[in-house]
Protein backbone atom coordinates (compact mmCIF):
# COMPACT_ATOMS: atom_id res chain seq x y z
CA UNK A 1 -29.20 -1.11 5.62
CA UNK A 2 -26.74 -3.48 6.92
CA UNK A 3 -27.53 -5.38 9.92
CA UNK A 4 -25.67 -7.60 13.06
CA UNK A 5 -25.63 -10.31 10.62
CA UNK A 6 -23.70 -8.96 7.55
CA UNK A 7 -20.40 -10.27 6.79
CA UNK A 8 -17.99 -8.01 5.08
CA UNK A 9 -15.13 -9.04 2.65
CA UNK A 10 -11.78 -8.10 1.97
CA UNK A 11 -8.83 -8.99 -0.63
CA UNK A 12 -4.96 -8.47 -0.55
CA UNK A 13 -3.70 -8.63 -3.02
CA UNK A 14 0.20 -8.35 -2.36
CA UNK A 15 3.57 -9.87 -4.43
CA UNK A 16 3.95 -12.80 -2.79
CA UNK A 17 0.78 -13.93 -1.96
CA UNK A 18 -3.03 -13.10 -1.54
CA UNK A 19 -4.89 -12.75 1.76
CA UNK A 20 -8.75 -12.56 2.33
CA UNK A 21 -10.76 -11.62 5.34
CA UNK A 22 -14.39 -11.78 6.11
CA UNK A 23 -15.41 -9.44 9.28
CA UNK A 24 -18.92 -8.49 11.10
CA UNK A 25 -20.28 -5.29 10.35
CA UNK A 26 -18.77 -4.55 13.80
CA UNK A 27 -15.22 -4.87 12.68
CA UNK A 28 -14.96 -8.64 14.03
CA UNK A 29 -12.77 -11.11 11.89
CA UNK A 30 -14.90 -14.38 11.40
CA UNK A 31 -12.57 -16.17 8.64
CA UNK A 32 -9.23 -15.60 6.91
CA UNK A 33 -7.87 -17.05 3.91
CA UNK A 34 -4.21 -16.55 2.11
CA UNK A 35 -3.01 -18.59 -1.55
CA UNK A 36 0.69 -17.99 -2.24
CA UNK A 37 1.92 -16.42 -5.50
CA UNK A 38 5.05 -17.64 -6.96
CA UNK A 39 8.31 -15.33 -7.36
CA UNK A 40 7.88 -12.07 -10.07
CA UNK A 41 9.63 -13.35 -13.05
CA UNK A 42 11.66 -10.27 -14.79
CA UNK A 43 11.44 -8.90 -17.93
CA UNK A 44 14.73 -6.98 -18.99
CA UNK A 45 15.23 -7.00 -15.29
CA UNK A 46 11.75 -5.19 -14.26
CA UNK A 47 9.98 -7.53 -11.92
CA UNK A 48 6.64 -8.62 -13.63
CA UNK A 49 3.65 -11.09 -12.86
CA UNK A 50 1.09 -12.58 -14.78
CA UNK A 51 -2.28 -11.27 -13.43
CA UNK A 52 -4.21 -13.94 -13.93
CA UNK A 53 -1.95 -15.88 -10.87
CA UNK A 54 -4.09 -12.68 -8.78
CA UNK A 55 -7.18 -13.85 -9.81
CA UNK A 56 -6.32 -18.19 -9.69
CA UNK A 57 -5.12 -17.01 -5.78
CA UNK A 58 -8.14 -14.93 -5.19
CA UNK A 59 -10.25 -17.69 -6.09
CA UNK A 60 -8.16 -19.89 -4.12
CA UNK A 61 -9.07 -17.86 -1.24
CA UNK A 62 -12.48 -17.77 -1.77
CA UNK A 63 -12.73 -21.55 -1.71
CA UNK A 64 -11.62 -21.72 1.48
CA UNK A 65 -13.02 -18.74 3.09
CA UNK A 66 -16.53 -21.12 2.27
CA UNK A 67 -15.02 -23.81 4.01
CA UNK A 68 -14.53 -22.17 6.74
CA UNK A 69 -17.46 -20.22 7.14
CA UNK A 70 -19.44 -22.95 6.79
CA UNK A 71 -17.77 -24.68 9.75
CA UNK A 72 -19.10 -21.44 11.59
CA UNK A 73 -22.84 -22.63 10.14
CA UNK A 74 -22.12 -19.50 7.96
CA UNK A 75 -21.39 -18.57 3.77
CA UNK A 76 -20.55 -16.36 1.19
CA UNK A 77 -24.21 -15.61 0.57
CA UNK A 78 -24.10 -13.88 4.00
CA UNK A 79 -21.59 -11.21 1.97
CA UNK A 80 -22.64 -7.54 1.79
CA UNK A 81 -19.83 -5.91 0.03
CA UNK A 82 -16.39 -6.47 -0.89
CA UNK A 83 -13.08 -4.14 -1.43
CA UNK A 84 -10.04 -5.38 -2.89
CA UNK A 85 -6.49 -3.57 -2.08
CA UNK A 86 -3.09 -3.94 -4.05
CA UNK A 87 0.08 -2.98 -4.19
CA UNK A 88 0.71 0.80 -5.35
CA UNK A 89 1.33 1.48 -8.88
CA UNK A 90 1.31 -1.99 -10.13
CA UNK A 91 -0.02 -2.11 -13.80
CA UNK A 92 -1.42 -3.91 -16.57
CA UNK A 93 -2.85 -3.64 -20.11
CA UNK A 94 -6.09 -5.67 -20.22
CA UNK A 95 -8.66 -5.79 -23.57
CA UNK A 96 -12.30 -5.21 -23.61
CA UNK A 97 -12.80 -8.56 -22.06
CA UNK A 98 -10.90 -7.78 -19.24
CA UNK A 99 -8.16 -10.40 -20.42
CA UNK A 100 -4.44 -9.26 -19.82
CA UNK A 101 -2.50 -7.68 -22.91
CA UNK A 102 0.46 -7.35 -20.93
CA UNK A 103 2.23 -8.77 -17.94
CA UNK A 104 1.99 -7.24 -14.73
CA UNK A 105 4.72 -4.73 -14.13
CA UNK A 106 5.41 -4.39 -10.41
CA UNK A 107 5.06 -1.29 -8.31
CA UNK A 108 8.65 -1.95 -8.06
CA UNK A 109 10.25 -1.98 -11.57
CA UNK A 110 12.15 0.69 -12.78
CA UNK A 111 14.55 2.61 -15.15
CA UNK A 112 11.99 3.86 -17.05
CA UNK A 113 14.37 6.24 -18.09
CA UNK A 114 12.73 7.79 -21.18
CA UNK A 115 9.77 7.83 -20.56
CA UNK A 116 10.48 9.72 -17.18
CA UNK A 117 12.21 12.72 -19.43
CA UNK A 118 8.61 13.03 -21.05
CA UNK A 119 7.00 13.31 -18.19
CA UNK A 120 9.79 16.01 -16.87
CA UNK A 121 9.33 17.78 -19.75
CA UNK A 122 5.07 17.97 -19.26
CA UNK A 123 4.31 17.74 -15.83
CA UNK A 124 4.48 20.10 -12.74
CA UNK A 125 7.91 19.72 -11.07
CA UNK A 126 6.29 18.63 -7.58
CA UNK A 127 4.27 16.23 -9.21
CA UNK A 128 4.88 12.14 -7.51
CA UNK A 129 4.22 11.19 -11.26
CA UNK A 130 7.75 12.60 -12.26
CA UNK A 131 10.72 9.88 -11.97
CA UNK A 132 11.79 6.56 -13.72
CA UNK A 133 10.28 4.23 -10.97
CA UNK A 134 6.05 6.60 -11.45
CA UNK A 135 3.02 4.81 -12.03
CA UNK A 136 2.56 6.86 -15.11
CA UNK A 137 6.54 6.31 -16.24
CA UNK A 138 5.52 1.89 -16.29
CA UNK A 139 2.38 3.12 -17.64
CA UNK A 140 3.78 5.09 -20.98
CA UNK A 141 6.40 2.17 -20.96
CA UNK A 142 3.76 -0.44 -21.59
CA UNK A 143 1.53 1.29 -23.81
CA UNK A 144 4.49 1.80 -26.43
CA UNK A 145 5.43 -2.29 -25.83
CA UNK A 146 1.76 -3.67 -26.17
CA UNK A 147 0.87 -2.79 -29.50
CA UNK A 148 -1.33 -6.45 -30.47
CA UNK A 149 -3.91 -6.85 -29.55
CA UNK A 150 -4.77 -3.33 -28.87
CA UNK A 151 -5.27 -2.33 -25.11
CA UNK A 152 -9.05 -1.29 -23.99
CA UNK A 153 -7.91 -0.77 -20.28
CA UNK A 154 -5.37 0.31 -17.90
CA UNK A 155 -5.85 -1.36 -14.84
CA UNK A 156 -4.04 -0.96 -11.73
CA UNK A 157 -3.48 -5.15 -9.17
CA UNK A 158 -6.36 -3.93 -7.23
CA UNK A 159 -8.55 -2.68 -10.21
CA UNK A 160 -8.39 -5.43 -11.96
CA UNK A 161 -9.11 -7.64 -9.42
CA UNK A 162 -12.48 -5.80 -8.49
CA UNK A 163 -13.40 -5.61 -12.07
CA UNK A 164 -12.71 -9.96 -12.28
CA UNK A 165 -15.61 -9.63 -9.58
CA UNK A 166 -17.67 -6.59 -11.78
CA UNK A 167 -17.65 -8.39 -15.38
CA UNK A 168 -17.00 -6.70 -18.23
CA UNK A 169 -20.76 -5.65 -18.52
CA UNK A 170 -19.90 -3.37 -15.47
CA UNK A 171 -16.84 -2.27 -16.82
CA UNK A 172 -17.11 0.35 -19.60
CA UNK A 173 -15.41 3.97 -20.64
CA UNK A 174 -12.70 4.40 -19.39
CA UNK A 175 -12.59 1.63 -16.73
CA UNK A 176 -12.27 2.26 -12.98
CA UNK A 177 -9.94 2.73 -10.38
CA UNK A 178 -9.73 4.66 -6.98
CA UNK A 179 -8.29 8.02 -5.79
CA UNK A 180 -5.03 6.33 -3.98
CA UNK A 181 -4.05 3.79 -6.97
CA UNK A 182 -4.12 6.84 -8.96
CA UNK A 183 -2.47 9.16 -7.45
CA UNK A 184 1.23 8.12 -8.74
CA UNK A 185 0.08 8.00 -12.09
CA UNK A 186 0.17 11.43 -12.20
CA UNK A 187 -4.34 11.99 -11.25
CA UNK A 188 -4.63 15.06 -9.33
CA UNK A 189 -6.47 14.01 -5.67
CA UNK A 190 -6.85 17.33 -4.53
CA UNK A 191 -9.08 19.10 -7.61
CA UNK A 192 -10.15 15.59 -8.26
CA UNK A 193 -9.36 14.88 -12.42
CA UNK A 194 -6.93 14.26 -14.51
CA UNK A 195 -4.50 16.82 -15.59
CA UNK A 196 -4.61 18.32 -18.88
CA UNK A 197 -0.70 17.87 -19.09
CA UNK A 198 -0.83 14.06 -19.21
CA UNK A 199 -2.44 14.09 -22.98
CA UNK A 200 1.14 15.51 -23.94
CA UNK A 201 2.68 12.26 -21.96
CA UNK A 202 1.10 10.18 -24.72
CA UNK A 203 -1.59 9.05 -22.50
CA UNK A 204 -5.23 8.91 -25.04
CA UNK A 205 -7.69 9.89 -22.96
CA UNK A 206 -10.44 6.74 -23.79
CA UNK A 207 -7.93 4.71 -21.75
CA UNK A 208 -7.90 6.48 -18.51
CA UNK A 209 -9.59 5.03 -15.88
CA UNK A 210 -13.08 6.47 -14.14
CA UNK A 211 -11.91 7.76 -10.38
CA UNK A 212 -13.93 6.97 -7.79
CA UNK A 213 -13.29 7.95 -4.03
CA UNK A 214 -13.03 5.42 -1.84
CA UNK A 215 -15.59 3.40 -0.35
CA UNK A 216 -17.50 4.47 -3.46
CA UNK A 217 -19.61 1.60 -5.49
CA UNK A 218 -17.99 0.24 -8.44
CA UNK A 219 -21.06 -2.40 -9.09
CA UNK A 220 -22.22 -5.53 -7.80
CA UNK A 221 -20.75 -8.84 -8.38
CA UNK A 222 -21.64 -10.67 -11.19
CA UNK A 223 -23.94 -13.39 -12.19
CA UNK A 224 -21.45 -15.77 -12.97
CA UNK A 225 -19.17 -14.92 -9.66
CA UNK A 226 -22.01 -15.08 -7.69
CA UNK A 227 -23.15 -18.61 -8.97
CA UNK A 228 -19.50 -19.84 -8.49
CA UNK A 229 -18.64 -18.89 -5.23
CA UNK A 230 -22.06 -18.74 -4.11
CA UNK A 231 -22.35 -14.82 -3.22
CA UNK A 232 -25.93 -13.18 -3.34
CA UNK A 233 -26.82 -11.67 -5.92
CA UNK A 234 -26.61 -7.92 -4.62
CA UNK A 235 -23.08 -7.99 -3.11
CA UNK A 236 -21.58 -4.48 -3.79
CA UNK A 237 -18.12 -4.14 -4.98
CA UNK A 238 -16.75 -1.28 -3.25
CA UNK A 239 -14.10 0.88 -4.55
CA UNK A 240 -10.54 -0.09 -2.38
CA UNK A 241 -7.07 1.17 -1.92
CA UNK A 242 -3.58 0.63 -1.99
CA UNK A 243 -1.94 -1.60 0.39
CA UNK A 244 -0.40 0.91 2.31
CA UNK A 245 -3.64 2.91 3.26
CA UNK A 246 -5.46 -0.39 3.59
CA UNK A 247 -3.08 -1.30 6.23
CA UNK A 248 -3.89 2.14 8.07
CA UNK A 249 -7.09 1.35 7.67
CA UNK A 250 -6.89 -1.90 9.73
CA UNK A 251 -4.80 -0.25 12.72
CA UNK A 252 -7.13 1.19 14.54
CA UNK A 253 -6.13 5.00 13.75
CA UNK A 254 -9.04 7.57 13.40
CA UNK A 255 -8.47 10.88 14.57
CA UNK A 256 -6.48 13.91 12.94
CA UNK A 257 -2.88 13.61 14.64
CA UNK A 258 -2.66 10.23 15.14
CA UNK A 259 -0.06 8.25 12.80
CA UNK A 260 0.68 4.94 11.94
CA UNK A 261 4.39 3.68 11.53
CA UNK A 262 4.88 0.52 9.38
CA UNK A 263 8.07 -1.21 10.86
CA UNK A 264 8.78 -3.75 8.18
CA UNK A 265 11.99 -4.56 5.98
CA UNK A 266 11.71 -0.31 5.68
CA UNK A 267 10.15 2.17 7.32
CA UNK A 268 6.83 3.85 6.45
CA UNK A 269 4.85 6.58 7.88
CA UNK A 270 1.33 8.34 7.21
CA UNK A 271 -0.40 10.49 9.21
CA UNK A 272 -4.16 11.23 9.25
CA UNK A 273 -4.71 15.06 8.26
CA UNK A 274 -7.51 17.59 7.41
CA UNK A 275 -5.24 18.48 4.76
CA UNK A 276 -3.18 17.64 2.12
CA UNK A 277 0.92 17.61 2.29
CA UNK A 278 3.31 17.34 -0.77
CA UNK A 279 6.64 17.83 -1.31
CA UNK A 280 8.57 15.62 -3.47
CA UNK A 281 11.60 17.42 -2.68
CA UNK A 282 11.44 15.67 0.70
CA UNK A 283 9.77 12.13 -0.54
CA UNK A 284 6.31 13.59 1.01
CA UNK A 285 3.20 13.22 -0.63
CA UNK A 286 -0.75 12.67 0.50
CA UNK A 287 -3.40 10.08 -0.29
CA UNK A 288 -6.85 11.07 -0.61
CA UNK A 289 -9.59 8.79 1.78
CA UNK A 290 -12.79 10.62 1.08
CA UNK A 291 -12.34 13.61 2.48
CA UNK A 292 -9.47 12.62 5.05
CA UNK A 293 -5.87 12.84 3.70
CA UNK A 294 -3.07 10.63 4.77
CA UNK A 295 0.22 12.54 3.79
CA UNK A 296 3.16 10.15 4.46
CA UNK A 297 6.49 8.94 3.30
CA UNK A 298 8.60 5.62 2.85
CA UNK A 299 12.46 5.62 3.97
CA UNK A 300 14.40 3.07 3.27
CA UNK A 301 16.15 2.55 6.86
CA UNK A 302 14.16 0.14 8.82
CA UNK A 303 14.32 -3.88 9.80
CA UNK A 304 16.49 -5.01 6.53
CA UNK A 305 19.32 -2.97 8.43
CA UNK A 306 19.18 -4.94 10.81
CA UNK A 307 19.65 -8.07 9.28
CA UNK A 308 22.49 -7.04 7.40
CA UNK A 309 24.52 -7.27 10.64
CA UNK A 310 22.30 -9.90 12.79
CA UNK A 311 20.52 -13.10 12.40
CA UNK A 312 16.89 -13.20 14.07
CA UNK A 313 18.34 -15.29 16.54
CA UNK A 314 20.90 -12.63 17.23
CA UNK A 315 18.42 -9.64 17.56
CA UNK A 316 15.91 -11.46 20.11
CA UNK A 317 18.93 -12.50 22.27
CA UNK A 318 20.43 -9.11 22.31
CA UNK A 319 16.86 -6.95 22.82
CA UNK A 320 17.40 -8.32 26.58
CA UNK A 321 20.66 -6.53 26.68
CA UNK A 322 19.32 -3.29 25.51
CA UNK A 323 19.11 -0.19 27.93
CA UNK A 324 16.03 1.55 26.54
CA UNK A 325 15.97 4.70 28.82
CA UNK A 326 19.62 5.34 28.36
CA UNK A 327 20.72 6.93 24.85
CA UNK A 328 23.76 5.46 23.24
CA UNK A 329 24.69 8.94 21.88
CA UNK A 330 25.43 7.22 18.03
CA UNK A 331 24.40 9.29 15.15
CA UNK A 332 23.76 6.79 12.98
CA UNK A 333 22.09 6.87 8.79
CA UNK A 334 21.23 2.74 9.16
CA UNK A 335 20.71 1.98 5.45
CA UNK A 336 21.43 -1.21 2.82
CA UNK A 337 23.27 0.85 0.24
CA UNK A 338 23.48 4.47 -1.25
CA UNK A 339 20.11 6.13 -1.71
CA UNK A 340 17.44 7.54 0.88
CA UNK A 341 13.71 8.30 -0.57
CA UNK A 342 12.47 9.88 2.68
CA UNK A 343 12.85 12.34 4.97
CA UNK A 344 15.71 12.94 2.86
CA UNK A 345 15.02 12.46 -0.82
CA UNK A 346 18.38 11.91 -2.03
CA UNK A 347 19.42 9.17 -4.27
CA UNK A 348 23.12 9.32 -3.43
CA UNK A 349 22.60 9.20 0.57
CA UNK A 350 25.42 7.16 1.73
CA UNK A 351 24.89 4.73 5.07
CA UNK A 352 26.43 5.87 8.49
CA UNK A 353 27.15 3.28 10.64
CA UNK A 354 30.74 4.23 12.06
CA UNK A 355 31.60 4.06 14.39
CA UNK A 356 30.65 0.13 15.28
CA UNK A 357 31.38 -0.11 19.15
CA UNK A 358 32.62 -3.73 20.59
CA UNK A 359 29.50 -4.49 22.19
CA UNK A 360 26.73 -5.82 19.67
CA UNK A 361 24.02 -4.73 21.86
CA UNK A 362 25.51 -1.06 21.89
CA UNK A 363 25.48 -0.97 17.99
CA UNK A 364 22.07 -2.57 17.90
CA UNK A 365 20.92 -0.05 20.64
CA UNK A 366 22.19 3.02 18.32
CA UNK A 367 20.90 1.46 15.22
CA UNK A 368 17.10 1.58 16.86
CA UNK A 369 17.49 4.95 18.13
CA UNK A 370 18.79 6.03 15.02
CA UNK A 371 15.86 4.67 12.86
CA UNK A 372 13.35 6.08 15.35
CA UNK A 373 15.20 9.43 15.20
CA UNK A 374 14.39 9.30 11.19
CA UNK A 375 11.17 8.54 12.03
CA UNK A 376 11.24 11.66 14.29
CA UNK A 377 12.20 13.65 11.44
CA UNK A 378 9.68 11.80 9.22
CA UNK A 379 6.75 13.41 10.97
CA UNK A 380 7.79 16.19 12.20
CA UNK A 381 8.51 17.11 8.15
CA UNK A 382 5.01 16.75 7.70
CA UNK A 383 4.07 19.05 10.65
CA UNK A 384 6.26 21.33 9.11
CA UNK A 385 4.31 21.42 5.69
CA UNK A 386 1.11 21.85 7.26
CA UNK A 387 -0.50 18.33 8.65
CA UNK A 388 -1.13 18.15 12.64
CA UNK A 389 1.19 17.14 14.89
CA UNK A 390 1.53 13.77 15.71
CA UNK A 391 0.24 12.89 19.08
CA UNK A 392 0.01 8.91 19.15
CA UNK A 393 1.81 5.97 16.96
CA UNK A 394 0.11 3.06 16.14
CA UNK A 395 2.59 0.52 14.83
CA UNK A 396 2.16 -2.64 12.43
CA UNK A 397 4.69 -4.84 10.64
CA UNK A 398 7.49 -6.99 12.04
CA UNK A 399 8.92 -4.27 14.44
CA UNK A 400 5.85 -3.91 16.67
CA UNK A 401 6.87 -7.20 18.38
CA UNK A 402 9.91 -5.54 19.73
CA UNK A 403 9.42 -4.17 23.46
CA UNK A 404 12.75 -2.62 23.58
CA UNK A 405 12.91 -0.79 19.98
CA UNK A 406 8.67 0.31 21.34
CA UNK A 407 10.20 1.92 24.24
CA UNK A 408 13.31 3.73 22.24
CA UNK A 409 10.38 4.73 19.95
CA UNK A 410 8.35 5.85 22.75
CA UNK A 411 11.49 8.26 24.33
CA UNK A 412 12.50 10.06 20.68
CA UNK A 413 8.79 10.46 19.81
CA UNK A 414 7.58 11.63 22.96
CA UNK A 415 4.25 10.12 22.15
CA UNK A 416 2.44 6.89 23.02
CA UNK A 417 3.46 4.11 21.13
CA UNK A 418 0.78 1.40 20.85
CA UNK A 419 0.52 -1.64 18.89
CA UNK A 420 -1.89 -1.82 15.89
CA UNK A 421 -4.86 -3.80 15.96
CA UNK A 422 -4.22 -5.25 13.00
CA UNK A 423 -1.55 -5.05 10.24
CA UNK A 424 -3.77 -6.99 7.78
CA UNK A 425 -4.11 -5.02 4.67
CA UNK A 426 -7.17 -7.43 4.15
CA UNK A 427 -8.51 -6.17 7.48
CA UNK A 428 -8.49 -2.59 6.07
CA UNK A 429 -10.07 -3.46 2.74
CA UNK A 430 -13.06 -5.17 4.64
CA UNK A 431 -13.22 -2.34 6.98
CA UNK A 432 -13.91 0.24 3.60
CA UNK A 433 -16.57 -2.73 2.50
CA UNK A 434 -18.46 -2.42 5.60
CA UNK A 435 -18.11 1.55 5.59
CA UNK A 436 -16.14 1.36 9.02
CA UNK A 437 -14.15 4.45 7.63
């Protein structure tokens, strides 16, 4: 059983850079560690990474996260568990010795175009593993380019990462992954297997991964990872997440109703449930975390708006001209360019920002309401498929720092918005190590 003195880890592992985190079995950070990860080169303009920059930055980590616990008169050896998160639908090809066949195609390359036509053509129209951008669209994609030397395993960032820690003695069939990493590849998280429709994608069967729940045990680290970093020799390697649900994880959210908005360059929302949600019709789907679900969706208004029309300088010098309690009236649609993914799933959404009043704190005012009024929506389109409704917002990301967009939030919501306790996806990943979900 774990005890007062156990220290838990967790591992990032994100596009730019990795972040680590060691916390107390009550939740407590004791040491935090982050390597940078140099720009995604692109490949026929799809954003791609060598993996083995994950693991050189993980170990990075872990090199320091020893110097600074021992500063603390503490070490790795005092390491229970560890859980490693990524970024969603992020892949690789990787041989029986767990060395990369391919490069790492991001979660955000695309125009998969062909391959998504196959998938049409198989799968269940409301399936999320249907479109050119899917998991299982990159996945078909590099299984047709990586011919030599053959493949042994498909392995999603934060897979491959936990199996780095596993060996490849640990790391046989069909390799491993977790319910949420799957679930845009096309695995089916409510009945819990793999679809008999994705054999007609091309997919052969010996290469798809063993799905565990999360918080499940993958293993335990090996020999030669423990006598590197100097880990016992029974630290568990617990089955993690994606980023995303990591980053719930760390918020502080517990109980059915209560959501989490992620206020970053876009907007994100889940929402935890006693039931599944889907419809992809709407950008709305569900992650599976045990047996909680966390239906949710990403929009693509949010803080890179913002910047479009103001500097930081300019949007902390305006927020104390802002008038939270009095409504602008502006219907705006604040978005970059054409295309919305959620509540509105429609590729061809065109921006509304007209019309721009004289006063930059006025336009700033109606662009916050605006993006908390799609946030609104946001949840209250998954109350209308079925989830709770939502009767408290944590928020993480950039955005939580903002008093006056809080309060706008606060007045279209009509619930309590509160600040995350953490935003660290690393936090999260710890938490699911030390079973503090």
């Amino acid at each position: 059983m774990p005890t007062n003195d156990d220290l838990f880890l967790g591992i990032d592992i994100g596009t730019s850079g990795v972040r680590s985190t060691v916390i107390t079995q009550r939740g407590e950070p004791v040491a935090t560690a982050i390597a940078g990860l140099p720009m995604p080169i692109e490949i026929d303009s799809r954003p791609c990474q060598d993996p083995e920059l994950w693991w050189n930055a993980t170990c990075d980590c872990l090199s320091d996260l020893a110097k600074q616990l021992k500063q603390g008169d503490r070490n790795l050896a005092d390491v229970r568990a560890m859980s490693v998160d990524g970024t969603s639908g992020t892949l690789l090809l990787a041989d029986e010795s767990l060395t990369p066949v391919s490069p790492g195609y991001l979660y955000n390359s695309a125009g998969f175009n062909r391959e998504a036509e196959m998938i049409a053509a198989h799968a269940p129209p409301d399936s999320i593993a249907n479109g050119p951008g899917s998991a299982l669209a990159r996945l078909m994609f590099l299984l047709k380019h990586t011919t030599f030397p053959p493949a042994r395993f498909i392995f999603h960032q934060a897979d491959w990462i936990a199996a780095k820690f596993l060996g490849g003695s640990q790391v046989e069939g069909g390799g491993l992954s977790d319910e949420t990493n799957v679930l845009k590849m096309g695995y089916d998280v409510v009945r819990r297997r793999w679809p008999d429709w994705i054999v007609d994608c091309g997919i052969p069967t010996r290469l798809l991964p063993h799905v565990h729940p999360v918080g499940d045990c993958f293993g335990s680290v090996s020999d030669a990872v423990c006598k590197q970093f100097g880990f016992a020799y029974d630290v568990s390697v617990v089955a993690g997440t994606t980023d995303s649900n990591a980053a719930f994880l760390a918020s502080g959210a517990s109980k059915r109703g209560e959501g989490v908005t992620s206020l970053g360059t876009t907007l994100a929302i889940k929402l935890l449930s006693d039931q599944p949600v889907f419809d992809p019709s709407r950008g709305l789907y569900s992650h599976r975390i045990r047996d909680m679900w966390l239906p949710g969706g990403a929009s693509n208004t949010g803080g890179g708006v913002l910047l479009d029309f103001f500097t930081p300088d300019q949007l902390s010098e305006l927020q104390s001209n802002l008038d939270p309690s009095t409504p602008t009236g502006l219907d705006y649609y604040p978005l970059s360019k054409p295309g919305e993914r959620f509540p509105i799933a429609d590729p061809n959404l065109a921006p509304r920002l007209t019309p721009r009043p004289q006063d930059d704190a006025v336009f700033l005012q109606g662009m916050l309401e605006s993006i908390a009024e799609i946030e609104r929506v946001g949840y209250a389109a998954l109350q209308e498929r079925g989830a709770p409704a939502v009767h408290q917002v944590f928020t993480a990301g950039g955005g939580a720092a903002n008093d006056a967009w809080t309060q706008i939030r606060a007045r279209v919501l009509g619930v309590p918005v509160l600040t995350a306790d953490s935003s660290d996806a690393a936090v999260g990943a710890a938490r699911i190590a030390a079973g503090l979900i």
